[in-house]
N, C-alpha and C. Protein backbone atom coordinates (compact mmCIF):
# COMPACT_ATOMS: atom_id res chain seq x y z
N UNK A 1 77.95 120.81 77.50
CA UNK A 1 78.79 121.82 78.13
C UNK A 1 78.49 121.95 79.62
N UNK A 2 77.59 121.93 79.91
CA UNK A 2 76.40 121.69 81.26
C UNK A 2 77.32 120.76 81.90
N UNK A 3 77.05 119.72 81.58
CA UNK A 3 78.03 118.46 82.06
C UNK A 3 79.59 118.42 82.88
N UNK A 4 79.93 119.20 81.36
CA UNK A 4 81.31 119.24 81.81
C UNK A 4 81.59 120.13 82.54
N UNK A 5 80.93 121.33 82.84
CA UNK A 5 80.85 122.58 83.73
C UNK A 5 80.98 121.69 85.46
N UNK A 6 80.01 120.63 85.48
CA UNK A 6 79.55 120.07 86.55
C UNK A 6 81.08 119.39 87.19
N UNK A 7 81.31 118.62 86.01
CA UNK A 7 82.42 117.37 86.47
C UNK A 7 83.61 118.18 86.59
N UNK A 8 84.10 119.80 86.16
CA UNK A 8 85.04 120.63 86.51
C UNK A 8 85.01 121.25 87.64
N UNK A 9 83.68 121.27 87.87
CA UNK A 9 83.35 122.09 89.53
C UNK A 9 83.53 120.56 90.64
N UNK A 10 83.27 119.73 90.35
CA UNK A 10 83.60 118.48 91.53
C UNK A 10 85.39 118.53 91.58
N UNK A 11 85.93 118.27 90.37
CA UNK A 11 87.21 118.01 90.01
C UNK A 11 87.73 119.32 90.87
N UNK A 12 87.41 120.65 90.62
CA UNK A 12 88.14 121.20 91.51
C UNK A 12 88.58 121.35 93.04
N UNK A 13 86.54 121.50 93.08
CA UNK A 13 86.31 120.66 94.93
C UNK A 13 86.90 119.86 95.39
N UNK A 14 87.54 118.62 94.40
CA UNK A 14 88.15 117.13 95.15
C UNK A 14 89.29 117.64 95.13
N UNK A 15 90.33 118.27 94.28
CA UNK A 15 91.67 118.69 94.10
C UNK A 15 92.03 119.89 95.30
N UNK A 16 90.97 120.77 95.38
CA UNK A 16 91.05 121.74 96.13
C UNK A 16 91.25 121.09 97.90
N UNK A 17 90.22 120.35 98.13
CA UNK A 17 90.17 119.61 99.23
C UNK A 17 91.34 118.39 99.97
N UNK A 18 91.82 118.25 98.74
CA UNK A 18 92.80 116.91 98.74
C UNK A 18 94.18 118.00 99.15
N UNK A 19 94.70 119.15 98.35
CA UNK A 19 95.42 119.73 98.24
C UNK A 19 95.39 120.64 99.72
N UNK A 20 94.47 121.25 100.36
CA UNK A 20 94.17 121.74 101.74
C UNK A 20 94.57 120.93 102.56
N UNK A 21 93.74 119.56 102.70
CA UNK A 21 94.27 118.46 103.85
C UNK A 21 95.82 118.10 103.53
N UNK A 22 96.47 118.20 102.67
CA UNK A 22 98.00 118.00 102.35
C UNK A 22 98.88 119.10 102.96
N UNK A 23 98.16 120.30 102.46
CA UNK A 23 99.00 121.39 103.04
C UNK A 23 99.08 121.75 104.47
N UNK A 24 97.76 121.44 105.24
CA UNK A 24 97.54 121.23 106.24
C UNK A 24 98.59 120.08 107.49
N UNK A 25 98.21 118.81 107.04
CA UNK A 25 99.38 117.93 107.42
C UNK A 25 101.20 118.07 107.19
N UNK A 26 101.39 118.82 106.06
CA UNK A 26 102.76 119.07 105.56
C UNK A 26 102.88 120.31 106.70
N UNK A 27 102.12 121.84 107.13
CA UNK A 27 102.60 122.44 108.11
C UNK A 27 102.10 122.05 109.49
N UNK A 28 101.74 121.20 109.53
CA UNK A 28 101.50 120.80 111.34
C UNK A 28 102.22 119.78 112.01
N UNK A 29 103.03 119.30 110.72
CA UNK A 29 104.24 118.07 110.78
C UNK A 29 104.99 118.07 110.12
N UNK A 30 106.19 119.42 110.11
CA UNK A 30 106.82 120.23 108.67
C UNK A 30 108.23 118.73 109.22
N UNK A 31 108.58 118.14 110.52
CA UNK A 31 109.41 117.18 110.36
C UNK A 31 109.42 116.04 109.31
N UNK A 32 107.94 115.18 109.99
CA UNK A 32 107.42 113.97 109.09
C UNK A 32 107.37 114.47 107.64
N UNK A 33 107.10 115.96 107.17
CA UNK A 33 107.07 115.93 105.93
C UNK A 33 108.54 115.74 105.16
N UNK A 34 109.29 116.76 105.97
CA UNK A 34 110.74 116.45 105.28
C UNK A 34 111.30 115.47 104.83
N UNK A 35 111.08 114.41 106.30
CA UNK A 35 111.56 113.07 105.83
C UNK A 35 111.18 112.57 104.86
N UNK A 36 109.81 112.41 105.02
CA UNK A 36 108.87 111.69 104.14
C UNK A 36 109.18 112.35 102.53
N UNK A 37 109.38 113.54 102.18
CA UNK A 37 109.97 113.81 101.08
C UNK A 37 111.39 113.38 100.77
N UNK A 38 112.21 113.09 101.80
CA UNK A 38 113.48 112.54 101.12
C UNK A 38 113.55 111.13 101.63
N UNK A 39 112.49 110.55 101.80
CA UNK A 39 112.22 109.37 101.09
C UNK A 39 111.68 108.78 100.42
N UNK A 40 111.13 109.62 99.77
CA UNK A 40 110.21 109.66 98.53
C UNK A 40 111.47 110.02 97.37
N UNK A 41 112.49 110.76 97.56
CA UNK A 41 113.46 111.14 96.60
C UNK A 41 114.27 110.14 96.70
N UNK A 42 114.27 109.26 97.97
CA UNK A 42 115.31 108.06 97.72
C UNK A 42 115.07 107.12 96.88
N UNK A 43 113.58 106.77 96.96
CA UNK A 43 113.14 105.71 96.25
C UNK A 43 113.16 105.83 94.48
N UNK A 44 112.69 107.23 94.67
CA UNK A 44 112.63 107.92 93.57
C UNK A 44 114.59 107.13 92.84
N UNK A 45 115.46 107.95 93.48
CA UNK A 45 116.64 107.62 93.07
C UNK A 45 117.11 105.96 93.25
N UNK A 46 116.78 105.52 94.08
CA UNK A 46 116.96 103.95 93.74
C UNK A 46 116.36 103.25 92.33
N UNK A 47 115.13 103.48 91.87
CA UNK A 47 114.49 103.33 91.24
C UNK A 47 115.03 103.37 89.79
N UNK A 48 115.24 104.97 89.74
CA UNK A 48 116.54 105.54 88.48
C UNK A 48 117.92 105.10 88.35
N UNK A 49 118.43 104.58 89.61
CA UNK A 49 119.73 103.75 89.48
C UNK A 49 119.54 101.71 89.54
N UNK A 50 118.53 101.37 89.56
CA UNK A 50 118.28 100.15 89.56
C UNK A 50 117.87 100.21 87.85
N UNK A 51 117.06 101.55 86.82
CA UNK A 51 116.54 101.19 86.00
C UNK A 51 118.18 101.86 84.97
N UNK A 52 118.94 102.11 85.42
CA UNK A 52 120.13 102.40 84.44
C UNK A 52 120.81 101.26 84.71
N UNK A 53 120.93 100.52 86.00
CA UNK A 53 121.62 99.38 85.89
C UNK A 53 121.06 98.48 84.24
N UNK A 54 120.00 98.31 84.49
CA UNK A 54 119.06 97.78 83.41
C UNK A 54 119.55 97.53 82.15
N UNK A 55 119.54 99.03 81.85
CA UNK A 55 119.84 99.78 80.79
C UNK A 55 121.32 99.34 80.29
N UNK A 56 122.25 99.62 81.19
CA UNK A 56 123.42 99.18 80.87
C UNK A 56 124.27 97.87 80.66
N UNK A 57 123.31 97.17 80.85
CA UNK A 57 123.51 95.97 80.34
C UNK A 57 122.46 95.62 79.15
N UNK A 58 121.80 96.05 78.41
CA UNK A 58 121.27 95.76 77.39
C UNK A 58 121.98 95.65 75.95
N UNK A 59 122.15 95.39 75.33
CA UNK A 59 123.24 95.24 74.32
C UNK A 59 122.67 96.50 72.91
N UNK A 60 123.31 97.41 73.38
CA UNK A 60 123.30 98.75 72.76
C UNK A 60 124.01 99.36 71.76
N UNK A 61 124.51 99.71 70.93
CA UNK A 61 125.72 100.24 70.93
C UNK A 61 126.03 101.25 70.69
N UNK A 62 124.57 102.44 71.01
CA UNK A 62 124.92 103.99 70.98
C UNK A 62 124.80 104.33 72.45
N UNK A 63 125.01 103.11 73.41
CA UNK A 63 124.91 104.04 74.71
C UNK A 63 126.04 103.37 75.11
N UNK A 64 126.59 104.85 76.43
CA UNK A 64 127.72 104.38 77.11
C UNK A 64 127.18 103.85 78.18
N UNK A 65 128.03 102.62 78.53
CA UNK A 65 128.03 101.85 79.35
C UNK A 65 128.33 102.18 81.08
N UNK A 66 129.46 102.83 80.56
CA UNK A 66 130.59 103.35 81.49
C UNK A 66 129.53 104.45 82.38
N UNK A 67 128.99 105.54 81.68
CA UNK A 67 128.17 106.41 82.20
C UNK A 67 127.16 106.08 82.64
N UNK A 68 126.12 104.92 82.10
CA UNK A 68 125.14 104.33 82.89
C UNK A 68 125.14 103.48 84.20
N UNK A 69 126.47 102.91 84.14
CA UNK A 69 127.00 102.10 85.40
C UNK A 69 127.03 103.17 86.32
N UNK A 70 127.70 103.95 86.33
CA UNK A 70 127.79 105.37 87.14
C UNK A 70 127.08 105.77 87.82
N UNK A 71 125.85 105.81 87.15
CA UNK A 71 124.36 106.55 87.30
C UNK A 71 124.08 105.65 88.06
N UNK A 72 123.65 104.24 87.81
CA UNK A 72 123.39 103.27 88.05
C UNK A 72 123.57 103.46 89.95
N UNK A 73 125.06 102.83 89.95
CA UNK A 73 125.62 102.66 91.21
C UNK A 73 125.42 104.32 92.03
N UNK A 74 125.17 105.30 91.93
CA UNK A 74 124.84 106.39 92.15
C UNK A 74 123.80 106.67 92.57
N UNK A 75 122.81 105.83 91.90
CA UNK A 75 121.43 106.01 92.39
C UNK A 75 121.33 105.55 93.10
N UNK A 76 121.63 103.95 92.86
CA UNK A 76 121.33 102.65 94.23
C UNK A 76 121.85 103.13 95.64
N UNK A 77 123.04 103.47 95.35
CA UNK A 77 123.51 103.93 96.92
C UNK A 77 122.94 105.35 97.62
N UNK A 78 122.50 106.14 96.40
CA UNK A 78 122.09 107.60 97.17
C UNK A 78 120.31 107.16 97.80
N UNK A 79 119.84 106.32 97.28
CA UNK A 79 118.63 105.47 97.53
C UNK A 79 118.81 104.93 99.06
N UNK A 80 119.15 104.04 98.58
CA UNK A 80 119.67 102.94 100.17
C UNK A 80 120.29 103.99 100.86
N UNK A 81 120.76 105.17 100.96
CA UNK A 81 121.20 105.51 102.24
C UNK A 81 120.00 106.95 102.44
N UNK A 82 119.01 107.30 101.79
CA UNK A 82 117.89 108.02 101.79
C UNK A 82 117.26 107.05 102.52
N UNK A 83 116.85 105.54 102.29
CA UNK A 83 116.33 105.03 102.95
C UNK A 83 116.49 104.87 104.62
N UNK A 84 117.97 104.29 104.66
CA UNK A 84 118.38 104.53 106.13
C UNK A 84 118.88 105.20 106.81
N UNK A 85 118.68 106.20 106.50
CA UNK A 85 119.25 107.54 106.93
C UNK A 85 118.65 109.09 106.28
N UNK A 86 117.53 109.08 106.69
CA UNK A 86 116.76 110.27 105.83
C UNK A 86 117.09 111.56 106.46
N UNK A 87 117.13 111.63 107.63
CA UNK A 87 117.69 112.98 107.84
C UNK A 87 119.15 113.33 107.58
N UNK A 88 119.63 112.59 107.66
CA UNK A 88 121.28 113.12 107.16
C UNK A 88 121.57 113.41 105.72
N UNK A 89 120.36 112.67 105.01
CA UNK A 89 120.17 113.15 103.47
C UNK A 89 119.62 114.09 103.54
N UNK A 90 118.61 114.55 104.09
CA UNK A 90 117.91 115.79 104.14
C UNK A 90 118.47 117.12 104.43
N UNK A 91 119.76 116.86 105.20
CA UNK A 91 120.33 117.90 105.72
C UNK A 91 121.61 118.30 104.53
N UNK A 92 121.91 116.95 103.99
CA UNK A 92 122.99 117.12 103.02
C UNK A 92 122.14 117.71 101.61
N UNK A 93 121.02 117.48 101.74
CA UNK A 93 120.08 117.74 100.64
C UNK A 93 119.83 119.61 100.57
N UNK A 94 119.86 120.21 101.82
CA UNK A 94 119.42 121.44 101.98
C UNK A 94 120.73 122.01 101.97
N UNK A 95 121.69 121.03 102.08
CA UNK A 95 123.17 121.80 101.70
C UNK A 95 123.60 122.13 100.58
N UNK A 96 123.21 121.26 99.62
CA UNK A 96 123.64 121.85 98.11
C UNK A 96 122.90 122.25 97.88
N UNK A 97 121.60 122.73 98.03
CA UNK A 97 120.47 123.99 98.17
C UNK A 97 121.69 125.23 97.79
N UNK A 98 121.69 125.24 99.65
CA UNK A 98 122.55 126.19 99.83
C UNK A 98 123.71 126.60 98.95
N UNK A 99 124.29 125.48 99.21
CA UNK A 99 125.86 125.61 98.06
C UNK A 99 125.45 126.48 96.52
N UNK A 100 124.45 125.70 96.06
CA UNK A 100 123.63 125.95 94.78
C UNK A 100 123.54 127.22 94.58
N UNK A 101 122.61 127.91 95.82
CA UNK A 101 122.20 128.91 95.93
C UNK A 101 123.07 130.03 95.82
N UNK A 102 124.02 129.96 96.56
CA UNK A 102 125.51 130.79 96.79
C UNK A 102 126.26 131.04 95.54
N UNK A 103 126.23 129.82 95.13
CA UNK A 103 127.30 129.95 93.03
C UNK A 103 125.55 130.57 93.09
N UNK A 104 125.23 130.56 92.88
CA UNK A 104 123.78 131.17 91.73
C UNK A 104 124.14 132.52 92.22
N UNK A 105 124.34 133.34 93.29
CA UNK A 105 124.42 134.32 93.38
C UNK A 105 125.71 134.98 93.24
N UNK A 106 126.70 133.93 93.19
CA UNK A 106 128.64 134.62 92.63
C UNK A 106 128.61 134.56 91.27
N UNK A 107 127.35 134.03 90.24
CA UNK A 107 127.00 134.08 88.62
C UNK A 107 126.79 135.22 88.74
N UNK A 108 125.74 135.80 89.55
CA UNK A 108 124.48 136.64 88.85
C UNK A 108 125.55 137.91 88.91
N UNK A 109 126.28 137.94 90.06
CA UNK A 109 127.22 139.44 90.85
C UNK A 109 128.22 139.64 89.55
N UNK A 110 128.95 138.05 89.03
CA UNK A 110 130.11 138.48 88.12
C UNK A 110 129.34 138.94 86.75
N UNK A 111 128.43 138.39 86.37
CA UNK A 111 127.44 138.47 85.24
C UNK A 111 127.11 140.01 85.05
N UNK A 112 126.85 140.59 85.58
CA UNK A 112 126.44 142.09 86.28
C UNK A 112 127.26 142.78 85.86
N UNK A 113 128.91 142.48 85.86
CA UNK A 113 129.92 142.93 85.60
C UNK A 113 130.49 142.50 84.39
N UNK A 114 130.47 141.63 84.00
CA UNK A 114 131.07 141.33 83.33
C UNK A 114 130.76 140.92 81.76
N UNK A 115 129.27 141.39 81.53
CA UNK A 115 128.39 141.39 80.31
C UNK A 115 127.63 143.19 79.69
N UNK A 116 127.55 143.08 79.00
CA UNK A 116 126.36 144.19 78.62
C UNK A 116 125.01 144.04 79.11
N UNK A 117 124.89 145.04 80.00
CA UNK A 117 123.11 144.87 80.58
C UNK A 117 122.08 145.81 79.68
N UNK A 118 120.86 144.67 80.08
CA UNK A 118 119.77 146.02 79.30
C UNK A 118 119.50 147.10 80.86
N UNK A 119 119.72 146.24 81.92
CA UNK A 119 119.07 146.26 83.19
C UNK A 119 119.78 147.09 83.65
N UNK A 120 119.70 147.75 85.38
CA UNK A 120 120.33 148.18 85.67
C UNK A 120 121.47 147.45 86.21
N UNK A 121 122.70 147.45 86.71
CA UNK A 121 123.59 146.82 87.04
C UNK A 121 123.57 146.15 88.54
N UNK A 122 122.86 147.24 89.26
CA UNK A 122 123.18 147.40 90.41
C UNK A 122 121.80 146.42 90.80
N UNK A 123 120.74 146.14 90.16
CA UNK A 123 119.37 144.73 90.38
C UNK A 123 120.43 143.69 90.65
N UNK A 124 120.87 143.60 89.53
CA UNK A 124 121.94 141.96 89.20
C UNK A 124 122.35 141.69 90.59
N UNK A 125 123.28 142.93 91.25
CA UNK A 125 124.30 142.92 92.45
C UNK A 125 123.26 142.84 93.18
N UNK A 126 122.03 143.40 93.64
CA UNK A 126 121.03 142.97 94.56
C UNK A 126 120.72 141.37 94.69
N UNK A 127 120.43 141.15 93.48
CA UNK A 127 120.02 139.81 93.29
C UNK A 127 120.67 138.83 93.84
N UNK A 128 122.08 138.92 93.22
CA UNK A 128 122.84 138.24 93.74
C UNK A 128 123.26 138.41 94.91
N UNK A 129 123.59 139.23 95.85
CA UNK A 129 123.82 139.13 97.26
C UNK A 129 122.24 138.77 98.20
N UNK A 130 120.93 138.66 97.05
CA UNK A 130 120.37 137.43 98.15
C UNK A 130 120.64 136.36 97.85
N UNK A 131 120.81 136.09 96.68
CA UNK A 131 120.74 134.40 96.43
C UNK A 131 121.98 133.91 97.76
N UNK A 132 123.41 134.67 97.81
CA UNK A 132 124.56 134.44 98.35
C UNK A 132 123.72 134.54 99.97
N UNK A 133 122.57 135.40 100.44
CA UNK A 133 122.64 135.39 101.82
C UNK A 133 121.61 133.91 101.92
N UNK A 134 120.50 133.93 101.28
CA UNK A 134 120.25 133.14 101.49
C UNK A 134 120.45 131.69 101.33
N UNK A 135 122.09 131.75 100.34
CA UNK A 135 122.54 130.06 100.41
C UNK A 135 123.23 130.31 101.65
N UNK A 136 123.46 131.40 102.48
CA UNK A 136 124.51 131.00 103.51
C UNK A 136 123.94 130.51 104.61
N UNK A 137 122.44 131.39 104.92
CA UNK A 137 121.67 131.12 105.75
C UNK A 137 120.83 129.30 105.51
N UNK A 138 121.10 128.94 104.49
CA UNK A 138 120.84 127.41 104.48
C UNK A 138 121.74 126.70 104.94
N UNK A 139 123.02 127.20 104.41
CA UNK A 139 124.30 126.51 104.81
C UNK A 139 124.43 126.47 106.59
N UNK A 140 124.45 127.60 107.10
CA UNK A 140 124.65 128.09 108.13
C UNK A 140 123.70 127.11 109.34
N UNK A 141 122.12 126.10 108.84
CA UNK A 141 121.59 125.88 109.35
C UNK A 141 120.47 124.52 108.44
N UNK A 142 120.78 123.93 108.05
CA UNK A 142 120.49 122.96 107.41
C UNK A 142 119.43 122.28 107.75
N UNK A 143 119.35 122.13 108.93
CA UNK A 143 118.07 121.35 109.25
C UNK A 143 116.67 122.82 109.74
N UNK A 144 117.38 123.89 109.89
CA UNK A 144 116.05 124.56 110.09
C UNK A 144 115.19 125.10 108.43
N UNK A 145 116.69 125.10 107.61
CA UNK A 145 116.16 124.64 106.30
C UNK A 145 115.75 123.98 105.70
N UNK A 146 115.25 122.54 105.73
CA UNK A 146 114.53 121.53 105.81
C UNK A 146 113.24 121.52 105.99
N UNK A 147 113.44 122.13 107.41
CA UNK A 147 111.75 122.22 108.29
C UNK A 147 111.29 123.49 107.55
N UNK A 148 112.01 124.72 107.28
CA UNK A 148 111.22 125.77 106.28
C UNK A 148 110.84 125.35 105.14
N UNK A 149 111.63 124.33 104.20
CA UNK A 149 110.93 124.11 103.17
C UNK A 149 109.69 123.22 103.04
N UNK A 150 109.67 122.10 104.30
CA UNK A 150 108.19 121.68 104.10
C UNK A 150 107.41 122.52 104.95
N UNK A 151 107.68 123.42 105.58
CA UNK A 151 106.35 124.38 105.95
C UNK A 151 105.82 124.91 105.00
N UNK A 152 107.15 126.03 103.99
CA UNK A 152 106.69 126.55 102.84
C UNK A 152 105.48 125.45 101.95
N UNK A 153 106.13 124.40 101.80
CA UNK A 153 105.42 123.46 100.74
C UNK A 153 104.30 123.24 101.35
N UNK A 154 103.80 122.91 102.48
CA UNK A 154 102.39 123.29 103.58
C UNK A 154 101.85 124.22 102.96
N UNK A 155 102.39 125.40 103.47
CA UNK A 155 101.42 126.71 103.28
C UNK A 155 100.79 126.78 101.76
N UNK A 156 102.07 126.64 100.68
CA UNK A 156 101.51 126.67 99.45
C UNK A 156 100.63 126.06 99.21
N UNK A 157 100.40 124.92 99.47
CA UNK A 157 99.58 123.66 99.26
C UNK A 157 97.54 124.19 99.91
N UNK A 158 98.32 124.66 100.95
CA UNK A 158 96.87 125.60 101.58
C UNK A 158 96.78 126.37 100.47
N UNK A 159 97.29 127.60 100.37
CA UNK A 159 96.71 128.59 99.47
C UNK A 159 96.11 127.79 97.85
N UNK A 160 96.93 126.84 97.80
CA UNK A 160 96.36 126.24 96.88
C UNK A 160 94.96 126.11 96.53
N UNK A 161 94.86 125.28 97.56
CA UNK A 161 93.94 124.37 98.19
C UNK A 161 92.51 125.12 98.06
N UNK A 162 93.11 126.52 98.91
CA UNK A 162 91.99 127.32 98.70
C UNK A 162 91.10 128.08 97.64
N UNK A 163 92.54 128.33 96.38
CA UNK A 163 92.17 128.63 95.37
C UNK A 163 90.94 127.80 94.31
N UNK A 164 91.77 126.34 94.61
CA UNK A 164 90.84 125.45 93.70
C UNK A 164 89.56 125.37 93.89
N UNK A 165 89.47 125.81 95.37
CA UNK A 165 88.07 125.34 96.25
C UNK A 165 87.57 126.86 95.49
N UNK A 166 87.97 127.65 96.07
CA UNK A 166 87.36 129.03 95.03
C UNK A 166 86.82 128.58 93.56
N UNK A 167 87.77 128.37 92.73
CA UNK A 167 87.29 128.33 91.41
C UNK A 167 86.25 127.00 91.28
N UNK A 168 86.06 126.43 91.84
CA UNK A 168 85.10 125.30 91.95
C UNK A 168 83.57 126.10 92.59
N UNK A 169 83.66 127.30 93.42
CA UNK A 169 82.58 127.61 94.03
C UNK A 169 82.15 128.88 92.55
N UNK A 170 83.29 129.52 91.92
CA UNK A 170 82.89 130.25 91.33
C UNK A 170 82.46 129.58 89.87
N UNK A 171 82.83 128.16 89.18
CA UNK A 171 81.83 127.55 88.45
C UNK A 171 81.17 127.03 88.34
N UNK A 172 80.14 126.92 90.04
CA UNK A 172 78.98 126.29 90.45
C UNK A 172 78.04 127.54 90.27
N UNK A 173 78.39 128.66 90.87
CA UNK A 173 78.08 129.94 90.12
C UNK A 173 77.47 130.45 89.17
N UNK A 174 78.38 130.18 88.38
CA UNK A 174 78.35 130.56 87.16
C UNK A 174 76.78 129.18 86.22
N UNK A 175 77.51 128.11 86.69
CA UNK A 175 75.77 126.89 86.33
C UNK A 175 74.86 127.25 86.52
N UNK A 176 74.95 127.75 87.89
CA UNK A 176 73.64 127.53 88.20
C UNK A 176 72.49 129.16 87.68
N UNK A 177 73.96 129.94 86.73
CA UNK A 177 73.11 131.44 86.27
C UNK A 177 73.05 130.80 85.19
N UNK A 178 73.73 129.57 84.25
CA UNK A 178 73.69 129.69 83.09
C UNK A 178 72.25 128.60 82.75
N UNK A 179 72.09 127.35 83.29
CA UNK A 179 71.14 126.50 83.83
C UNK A 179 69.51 127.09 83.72
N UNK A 180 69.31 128.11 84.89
CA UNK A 180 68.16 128.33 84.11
C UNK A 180 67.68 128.96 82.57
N UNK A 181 68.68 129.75 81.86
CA UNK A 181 68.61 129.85 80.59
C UNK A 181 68.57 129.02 79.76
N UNK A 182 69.15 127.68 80.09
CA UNK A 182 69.11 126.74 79.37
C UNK A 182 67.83 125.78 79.41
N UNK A 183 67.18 125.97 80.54
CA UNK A 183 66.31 125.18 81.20
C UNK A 183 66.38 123.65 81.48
N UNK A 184 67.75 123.68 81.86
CA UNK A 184 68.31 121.93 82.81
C UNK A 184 68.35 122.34 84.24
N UNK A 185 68.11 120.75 84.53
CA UNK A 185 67.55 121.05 85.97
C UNK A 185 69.03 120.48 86.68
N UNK A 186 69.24 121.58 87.87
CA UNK A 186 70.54 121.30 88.48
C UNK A 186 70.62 119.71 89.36
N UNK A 187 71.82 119.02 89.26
CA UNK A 187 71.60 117.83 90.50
C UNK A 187 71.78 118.47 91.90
């Protein structure tokens, strides 16, 4: 138990540390991160449309063809143009954010109205006129939405970072009270 106490307190230290220097680099270069995330989603999507191409030619006969070609050619091209063109994906990327965001909040407003609540009515209508401000304010500005979301993903990554490093200091702690009861000698 000793042991594994040990190799959970490194594991956190390394995760904690790895996760700090990430969050760190993601807000001191919230541009390079953006990109670098939607080209990581391109590849990602090339990948998924090169492996349905695959797929759809395999000789199947409970899958549609028609729908995997789709996917297929869908991916490849949303890929290849993530690749050469990452900010214009990025910006189209923080647009259906937005868009997203906006129906999520013309659900929540008609929903409010138009169902039996346990809730109060008038949360729902709150709710929903942020989701609606804040898809507009994405809409409205796309690329400063971009750069907020890899700052956000920065910062989190810090607080992270810090946490793990915490719980790694607080089960070195905890060893080194439980250790001498046991009488093993610490490394």
């Amino acid at each position: 138990m000793i042991d594994l106490m040990k190799r959970s307190s490194t594991y956190l230290f390394v995760s904690g540390t790895v996760a700090l220097l990430f969050g760190l680099v993601a807000a001191l270069f919230p541009i390079a991160t953006a990109i670098t995330l939607v080209v990581l989603w391109g590849c990602y999507a090339l990948l998924d449309g090169v492996i349905a191409a695959v797929m759809a030619f395999r000789p199947r006969p409970d899958q549609s063809r028609g729908f995997l070609i789709f996917t297929a050619v869908l991916g490849i091209v949303a890929g290849l143009i993530a690749a050469f063109s990452p900010l214009t994906v990025g910006f189209a990327l923080a647009w259906v954010l937005g868009v997203w965001l906006m129906v999520r909040g013309v659900i929540e407003i008609v929903s409010a109205f138009s169902q039996p609540q346990s809730m109060p009515r008038w949360l729902l209508v709150l709710g929903g006129v942020f989701w609606l401000v804040a898809g507009w304010m994405i809409i409205g500005s796309p690329e400063v939405a971009a750069l907020a979301i890899a700052l956000w993903l920065g910062v989190l990554a810090i607080v992270w970072g810090i946490v793990l490093l915490a719980a790694g200091v607080l089960v070195r702690r905890h060893l080194k009270r439980v250790e001498p009861i046991r009488g093993e000698v610490v490394d």
